[in-house]
Protein backbone atom coordinates (compact mmCIF):
# COMPACT_ATOMS: atom_id res chain seq x y z
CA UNK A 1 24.11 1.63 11.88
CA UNK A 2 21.56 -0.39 14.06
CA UNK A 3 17.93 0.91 12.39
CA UNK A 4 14.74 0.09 14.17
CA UNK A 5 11.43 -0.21 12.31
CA UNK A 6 8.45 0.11 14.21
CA UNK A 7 5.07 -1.11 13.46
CA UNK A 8 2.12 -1.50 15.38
CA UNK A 9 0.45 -4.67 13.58
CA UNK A 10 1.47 -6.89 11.17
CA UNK A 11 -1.87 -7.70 9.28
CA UNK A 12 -1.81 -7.21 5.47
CA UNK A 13 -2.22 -3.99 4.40
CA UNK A 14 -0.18 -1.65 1.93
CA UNK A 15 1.84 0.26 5.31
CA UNK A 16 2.72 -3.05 6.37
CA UNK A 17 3.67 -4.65 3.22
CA UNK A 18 5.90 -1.62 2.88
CA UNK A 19 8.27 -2.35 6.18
CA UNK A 20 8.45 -5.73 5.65
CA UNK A 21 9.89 -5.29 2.21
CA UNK A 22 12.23 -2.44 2.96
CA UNK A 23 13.81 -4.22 5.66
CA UNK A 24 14.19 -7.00 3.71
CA UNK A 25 15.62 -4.99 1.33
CA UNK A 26 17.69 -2.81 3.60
CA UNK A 27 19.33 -6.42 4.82
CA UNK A 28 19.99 -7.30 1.18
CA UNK A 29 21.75 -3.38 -0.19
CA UNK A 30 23.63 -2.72 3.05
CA UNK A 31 25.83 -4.01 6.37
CA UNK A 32 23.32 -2.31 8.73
CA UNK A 33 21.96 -3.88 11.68
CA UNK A 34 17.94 -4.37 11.11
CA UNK A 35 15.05 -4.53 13.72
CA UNK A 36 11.89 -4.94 13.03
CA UNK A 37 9.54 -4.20 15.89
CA UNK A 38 5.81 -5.37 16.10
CA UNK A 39 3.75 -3.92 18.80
CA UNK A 40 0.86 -5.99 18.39
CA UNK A 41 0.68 -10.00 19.12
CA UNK A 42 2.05 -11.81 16.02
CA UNK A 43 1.31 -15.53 14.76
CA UNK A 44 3.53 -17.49 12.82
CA UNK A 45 0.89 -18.25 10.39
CA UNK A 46 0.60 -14.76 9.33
CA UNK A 47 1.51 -14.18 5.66
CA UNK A 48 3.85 -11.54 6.46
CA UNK A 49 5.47 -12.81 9.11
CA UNK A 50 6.38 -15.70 6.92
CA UNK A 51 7.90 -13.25 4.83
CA UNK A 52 10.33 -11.48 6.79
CA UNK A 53 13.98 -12.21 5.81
CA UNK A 54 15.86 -14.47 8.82
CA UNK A 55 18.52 -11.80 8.16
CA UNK A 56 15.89 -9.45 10.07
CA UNK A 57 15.75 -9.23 13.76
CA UNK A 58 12.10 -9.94 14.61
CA UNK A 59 10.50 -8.94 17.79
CA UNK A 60 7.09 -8.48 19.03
CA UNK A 61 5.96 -7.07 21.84
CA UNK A 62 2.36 -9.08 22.36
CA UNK A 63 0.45 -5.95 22.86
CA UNK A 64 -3.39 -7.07 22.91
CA UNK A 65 -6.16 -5.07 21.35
CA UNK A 66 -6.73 -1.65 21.80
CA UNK A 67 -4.93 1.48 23.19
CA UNK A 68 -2.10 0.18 25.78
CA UNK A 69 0.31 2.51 28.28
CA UNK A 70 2.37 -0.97 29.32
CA UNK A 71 3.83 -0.89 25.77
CA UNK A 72 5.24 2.52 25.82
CA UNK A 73 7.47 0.68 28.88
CA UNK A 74 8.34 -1.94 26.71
CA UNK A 75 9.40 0.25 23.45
CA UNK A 76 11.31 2.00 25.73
CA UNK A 77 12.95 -1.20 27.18
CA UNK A 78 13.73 -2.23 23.59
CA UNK A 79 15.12 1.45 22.93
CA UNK A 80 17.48 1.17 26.03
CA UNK A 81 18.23 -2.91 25.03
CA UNK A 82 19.21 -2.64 21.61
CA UNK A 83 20.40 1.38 21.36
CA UNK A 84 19.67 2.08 17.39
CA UNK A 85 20.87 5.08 15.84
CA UNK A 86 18.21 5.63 13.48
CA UNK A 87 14.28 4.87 14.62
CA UNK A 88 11.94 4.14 11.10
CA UNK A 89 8.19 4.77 12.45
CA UNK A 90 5.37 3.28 10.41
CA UNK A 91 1.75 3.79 11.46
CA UNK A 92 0.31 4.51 14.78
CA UNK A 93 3.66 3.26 16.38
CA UNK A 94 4.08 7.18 16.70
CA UNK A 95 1.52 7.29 18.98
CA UNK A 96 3.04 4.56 21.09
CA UNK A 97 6.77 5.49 21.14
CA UNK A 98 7.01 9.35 20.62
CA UNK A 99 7.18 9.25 24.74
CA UNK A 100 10.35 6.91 24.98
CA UNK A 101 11.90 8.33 21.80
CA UNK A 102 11.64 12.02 23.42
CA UNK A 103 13.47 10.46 27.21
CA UNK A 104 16.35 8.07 24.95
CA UNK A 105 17.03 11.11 22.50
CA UNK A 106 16.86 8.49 19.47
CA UNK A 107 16.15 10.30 16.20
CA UNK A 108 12.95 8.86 13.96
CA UNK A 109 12.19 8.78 10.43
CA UNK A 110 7.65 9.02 10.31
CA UNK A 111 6.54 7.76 6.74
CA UNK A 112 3.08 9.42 6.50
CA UNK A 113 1.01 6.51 4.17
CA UNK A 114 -1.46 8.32 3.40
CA UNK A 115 -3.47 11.78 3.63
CA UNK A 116 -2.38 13.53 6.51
CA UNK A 117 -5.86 14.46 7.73
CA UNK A 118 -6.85 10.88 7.36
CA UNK A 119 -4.26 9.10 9.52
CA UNK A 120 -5.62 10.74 12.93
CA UNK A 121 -8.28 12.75 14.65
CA UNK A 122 -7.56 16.39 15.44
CA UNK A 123 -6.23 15.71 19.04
CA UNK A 124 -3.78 13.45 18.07
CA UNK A 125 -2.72 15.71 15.08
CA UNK A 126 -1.93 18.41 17.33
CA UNK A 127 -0.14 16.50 19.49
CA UNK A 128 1.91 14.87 16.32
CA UNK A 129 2.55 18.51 15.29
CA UNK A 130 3.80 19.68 18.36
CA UNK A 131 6.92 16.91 17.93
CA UNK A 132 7.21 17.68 14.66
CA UNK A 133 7.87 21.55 15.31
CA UNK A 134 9.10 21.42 19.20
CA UNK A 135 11.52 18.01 17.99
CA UNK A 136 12.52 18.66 14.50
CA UNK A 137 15.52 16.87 15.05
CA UNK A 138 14.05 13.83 16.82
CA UNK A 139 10.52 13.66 14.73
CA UNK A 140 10.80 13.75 10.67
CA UNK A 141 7.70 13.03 8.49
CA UNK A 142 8.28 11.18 4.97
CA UNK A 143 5.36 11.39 2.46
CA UNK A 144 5.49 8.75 0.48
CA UNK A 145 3.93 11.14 -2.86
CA UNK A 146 3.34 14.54 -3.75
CA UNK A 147 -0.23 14.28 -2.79
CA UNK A 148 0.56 13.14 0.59
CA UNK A 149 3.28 15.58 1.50
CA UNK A 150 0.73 18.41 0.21
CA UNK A 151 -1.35 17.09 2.97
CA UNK A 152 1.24 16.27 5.39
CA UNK A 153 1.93 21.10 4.66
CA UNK A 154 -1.54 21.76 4.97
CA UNK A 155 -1.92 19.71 8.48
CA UNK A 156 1.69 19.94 10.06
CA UNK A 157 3.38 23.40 8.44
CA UNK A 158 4.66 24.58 5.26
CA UNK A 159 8.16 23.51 5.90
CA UNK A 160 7.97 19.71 6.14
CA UNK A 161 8.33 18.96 2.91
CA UNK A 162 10.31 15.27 2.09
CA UNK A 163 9.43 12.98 0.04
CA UNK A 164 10.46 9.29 -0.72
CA UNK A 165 8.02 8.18 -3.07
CA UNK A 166 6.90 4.52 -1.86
CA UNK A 167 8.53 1.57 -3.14
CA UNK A 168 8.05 -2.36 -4.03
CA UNK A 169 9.80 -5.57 -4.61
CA UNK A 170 9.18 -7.10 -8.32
CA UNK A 171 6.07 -10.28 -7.29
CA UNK A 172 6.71 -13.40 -8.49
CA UNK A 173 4.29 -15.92 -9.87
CA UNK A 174 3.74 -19.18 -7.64
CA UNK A 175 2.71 -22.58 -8.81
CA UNK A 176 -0.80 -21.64 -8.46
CA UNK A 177 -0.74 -20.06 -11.83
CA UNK A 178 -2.41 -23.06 -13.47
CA UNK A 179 -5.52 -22.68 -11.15
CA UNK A 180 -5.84 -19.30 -11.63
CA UNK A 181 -6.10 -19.64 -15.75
CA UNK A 182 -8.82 -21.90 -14.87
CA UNK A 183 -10.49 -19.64 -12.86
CA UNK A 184 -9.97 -16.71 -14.96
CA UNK A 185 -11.10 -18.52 -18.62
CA UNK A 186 -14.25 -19.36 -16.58
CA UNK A 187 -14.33 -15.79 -16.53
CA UNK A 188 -13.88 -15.17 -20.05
CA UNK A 189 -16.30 -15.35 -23.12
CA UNK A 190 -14.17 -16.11 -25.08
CA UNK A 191 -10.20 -15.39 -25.35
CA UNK A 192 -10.67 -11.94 -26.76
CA UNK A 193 -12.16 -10.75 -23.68
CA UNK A 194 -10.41 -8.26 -21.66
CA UNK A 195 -9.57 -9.31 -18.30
CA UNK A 196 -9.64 -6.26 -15.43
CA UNK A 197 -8.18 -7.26 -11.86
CA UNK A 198 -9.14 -5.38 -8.74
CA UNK A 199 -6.75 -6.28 -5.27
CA UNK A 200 -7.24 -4.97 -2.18
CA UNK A 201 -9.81 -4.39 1.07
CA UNK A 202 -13.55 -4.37 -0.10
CA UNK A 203 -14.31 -1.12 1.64
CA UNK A 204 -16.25 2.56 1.50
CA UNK A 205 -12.51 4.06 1.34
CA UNK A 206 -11.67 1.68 -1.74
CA UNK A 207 -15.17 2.13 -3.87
CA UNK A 208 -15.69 -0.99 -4.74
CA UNK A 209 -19.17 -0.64 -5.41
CA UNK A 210 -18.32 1.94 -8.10
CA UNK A 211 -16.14 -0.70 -9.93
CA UNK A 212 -18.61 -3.05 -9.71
CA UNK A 213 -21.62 -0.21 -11.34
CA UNK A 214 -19.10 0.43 -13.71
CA UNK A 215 -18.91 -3.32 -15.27
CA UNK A 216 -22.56 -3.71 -15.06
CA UNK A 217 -22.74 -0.80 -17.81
CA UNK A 218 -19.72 -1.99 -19.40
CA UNK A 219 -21.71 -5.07 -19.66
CA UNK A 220 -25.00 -4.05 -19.91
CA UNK A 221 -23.21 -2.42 -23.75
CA UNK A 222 -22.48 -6.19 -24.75
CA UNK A 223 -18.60 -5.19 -24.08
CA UNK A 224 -16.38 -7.71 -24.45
CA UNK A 225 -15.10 -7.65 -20.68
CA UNK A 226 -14.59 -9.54 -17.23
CA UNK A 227 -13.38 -8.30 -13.63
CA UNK A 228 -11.88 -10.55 -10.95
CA UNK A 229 -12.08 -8.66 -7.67
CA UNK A 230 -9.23 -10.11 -5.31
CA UNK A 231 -9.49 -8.83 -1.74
CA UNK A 232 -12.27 -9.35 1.22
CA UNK A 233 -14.55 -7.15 3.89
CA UNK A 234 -12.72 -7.16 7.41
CA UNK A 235 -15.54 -5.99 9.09
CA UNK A 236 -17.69 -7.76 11.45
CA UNK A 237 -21.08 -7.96 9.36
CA UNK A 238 -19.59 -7.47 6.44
CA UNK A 239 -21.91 -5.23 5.30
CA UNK A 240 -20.32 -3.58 2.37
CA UNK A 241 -19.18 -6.30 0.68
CA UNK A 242 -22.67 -7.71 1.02
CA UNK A 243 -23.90 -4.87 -1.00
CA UNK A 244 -21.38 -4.99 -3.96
CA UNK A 245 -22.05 -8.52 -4.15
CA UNK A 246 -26.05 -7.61 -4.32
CA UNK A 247 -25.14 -5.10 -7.16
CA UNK A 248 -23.51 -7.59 -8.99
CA UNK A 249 -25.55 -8.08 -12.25
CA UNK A 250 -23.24 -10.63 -13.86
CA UNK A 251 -21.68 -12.94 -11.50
CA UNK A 252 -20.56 -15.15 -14.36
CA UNK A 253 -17.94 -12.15 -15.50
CA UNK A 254 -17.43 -10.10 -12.60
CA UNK A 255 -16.03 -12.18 -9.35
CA UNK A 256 -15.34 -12.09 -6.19
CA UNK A 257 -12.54 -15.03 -5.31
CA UNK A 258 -11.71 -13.42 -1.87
CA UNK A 259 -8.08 -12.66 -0.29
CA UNK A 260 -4.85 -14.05 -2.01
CA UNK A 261 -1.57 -14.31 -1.27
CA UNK A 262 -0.33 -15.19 -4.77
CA UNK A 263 -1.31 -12.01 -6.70
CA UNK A 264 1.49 -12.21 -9.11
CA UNK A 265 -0.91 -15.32 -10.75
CA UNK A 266 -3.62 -12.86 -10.84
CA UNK A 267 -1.61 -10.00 -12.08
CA UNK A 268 0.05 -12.33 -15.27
CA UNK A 269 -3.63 -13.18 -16.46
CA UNK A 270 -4.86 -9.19 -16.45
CA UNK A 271 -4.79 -6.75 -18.98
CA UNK A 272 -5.29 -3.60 -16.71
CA UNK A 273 -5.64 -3.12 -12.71
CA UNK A 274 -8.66 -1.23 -11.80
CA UNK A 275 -8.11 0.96 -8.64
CA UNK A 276 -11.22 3.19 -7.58
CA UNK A 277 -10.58 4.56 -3.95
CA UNK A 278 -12.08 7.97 -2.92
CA UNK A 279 -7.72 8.38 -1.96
CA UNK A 280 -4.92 7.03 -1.56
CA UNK A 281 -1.58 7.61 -0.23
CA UNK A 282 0.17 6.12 -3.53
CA UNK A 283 -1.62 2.80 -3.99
CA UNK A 284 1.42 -0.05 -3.10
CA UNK A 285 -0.87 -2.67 -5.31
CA UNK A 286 -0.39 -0.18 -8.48
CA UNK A 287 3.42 -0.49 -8.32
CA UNK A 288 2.47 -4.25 -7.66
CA UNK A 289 1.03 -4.07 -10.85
CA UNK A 290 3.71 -2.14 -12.63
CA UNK A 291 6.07 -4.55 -11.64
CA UNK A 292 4.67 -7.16 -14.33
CA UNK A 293 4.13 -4.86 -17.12
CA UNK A 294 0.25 -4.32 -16.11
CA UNK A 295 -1.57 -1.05 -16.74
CA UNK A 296 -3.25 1.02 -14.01
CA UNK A 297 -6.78 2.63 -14.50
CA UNK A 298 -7.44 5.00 -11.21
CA UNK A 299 -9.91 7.58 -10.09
CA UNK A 300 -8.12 10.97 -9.38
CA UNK A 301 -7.70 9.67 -5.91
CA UNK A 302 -4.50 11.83 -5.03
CA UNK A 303 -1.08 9.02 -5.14
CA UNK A 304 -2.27 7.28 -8.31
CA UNK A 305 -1.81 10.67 -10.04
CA UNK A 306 1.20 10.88 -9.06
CA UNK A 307 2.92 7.98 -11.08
CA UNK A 308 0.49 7.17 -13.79
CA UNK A 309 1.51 8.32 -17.32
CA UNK A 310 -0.95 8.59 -19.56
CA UNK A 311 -1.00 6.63 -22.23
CA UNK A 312 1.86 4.76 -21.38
CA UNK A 313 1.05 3.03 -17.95
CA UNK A 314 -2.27 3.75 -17.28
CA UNK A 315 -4.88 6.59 -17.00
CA UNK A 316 -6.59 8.70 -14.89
CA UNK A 317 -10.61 9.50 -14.69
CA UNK A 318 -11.44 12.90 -14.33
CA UNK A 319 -13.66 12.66 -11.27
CA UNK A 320 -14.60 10.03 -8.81
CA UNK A 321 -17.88 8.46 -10.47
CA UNK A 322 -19.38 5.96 -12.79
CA UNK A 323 -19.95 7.99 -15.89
CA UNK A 324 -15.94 9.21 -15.66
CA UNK A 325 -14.54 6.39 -14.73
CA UNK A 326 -16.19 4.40 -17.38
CA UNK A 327 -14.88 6.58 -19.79
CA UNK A 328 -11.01 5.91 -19.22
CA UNK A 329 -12.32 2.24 -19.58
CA UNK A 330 -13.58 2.67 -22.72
CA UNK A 331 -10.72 4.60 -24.12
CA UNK A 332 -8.58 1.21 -22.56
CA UNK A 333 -10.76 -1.40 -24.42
CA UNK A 334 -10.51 0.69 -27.90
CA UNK A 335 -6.73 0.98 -27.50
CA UNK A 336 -5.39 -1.31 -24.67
CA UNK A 337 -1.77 -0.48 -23.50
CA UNK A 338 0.27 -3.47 -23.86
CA UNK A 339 3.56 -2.03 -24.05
CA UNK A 340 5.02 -4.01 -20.75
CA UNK A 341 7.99 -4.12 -21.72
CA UNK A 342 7.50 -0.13 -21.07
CA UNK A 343 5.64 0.25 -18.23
CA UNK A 344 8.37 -2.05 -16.50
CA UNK A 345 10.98 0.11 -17.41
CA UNK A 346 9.57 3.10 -15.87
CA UNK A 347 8.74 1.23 -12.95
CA UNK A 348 12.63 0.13 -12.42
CA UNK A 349 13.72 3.66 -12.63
CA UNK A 350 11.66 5.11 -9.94
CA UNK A 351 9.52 2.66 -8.26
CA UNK A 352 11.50 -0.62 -7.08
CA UNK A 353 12.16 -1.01 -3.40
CA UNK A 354 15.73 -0.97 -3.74
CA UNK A 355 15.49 2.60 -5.26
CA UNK A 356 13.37 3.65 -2.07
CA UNK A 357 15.33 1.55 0.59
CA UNK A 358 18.67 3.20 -0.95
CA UNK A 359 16.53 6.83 -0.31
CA UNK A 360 15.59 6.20 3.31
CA UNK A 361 19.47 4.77 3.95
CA UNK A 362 20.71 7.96 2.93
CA UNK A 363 18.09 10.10 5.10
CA UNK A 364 19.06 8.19 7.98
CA UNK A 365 22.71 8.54 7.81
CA UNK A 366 22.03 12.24 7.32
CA UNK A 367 20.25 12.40 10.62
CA UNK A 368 23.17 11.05 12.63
């Protein structure tokens, strides 16, 4: 089979993270043919594209900022150039090549990433649920978790109802490692302290401020505790991030060391991964974390449910606040979960991207 995956940028973030890996991955398990398709401008430099396998066949189609009719030529230049059998949609590429995959009759896998009623506004729901009932055999949507494909029923219709739950490749530690045990003992009290990791955007959607409230009180109790927040504010002003950082009561145990690329370091010196968002699709950096042993402590934020076993790899708060949250903490620091060995072993039964690439392989042949 020739498969094309289509993406519209190639920044870091969990969607994108996600194709990169599975067609990696997808070189690696099988014979088939694999495009990758960015619609946006990509540099060299970017961390991603530095990661894409040379077994891959890279393209980008320069599109600049903002919405673009000229690239809906060009996807359907590509579609007519390289003729795949199977079309793998991530992101708002739907938008952009629904049009040319409706005139070359191409059939298209749609992995919804997170809640359906937060991926677009009404409009361009409608208009996504028209191809999904009008095109059923040239439109499918994926949810990548039980919480998303209930969302994916409520917005699009009762009978879409697949599910691949998401997938990642094992990290790897780098030789940063050293630096980072310096930077995390300056952390520390002492070396009983528990060490909490946070990765990802500092945003509203993520809650970082209620992480940070949380270890002020954790704190502010004399508990024995520090929290390295890995991640940054892509905004403009920056004004969120600004106000977590003003919250901060103890900057000499809770830190902000801004974005990584070598989380694997990060994850080896952690005891737990703290991961607060108001939702989330499935929450790519909690697999991430899985994948070397580490614990996950999440707010009931819909994906995290979803894989977390209690007691075993993590927990769940019971709602999305301070006072809950801090209680799943507390039950953590009187009983931590160290039992990697475990939580690894659950993760490479149901969570590796080979176990998810092998899933979408055998969706695709079905649609032919």
């Amino acid at each position: 089979m020739k498969i094309l995956h289509l993406l519209t940028s190639i920044n870091t973030g969990g969607a994108e993270k996600f194709c990169v890996d599975i067609c990696n991955t997808q070189t690696e398990i099988s014979e088939n043919d694999i495009y990758l398709c960015v619609l946006d401008k990509v540099n060299d430099d970017q961390p991603l594209v530095q990661m894409i396998s040379p077994n891959v066949n890279f393209i980008s189609l320069n599109k600049q900022d903002g919405y673009s009719l000229k690239v809906m030529y060009k996807i359907f230049k590509l579609l007519s150039k390289i003729n795949p059998d199977i079309i793998h949609i991530n992101g708002r590429a739907l938008i952009y090549s629904s049009i040319p995959i409706l005139l070359k009759r191409i059939p298209s896998i749609y992995t919804v990433h997170t809640m359906a009623h937060k991926e677009y506004n009404k409009y361009l729901r409608s208009y996504i649920k028209i191809l999904f009932h009008l095109f059923p055999s040239l439109f499918m949507p994926v949810a990548i978790s039980k919480s998303v494909n209930e969302t994916v029923k409520n917005i699009y219709g009762d009978t879409l109802d697949t599910i691949i739950f998401n997938g990642s490749s094992k990290l790897t530690t780098t030789n940063k490692m050293d630096e980072v045990s310096l930077e995390i003992s300056a952390l520390k009290k002492d070396k009983n302290t528990l060490v909490f990791l946070s990765v990802g955007r500092i945003s509203r959607e993520k809650n970082t401020l209620l992480l940070i409230q949380t270890f002020n009180a954790l704190l502010d109790e004399g508990q024995n505790v520090c929290l390295c927040i890995v991640g940054y504010d892509g905004t403009e002003d920056q004004s969120y991030y600004k106000e977590c950082k003003n919250e901060n009561k103890y900057s000499k145990h809770i830190k902000f060391v801004g974005r990584k690329e070598n989380i694997a370091d990060y994850l080896s010196h952690a005891d737990a991964f703290c991961l607060t968002s108001h939702y989330e699709g499935l929450g790519l950096v909690a697999l991430e974390a899985f994948s070397m042993g580490l614990p996950v402590l999440s707010t009931p934020s819909g994906g995290p449910e979803d894989i977390i076993v209690p007691d075993i790899n993590g927990y769940i708060s019971e709602q999305i606040n301070v006072e809950n949250y801090i209680k799943i903490l507390h039950i953590f620091i009187e009983n931590p979960l160290r039992n990697r060995e475990k939580i690894i072993e659950l993760y490479e039964d149901k969570y590796t991207m080979k176990v998810c690439a092998s899933q979408y392989l055998k969706l695709y042949e079905s649609k032919q």
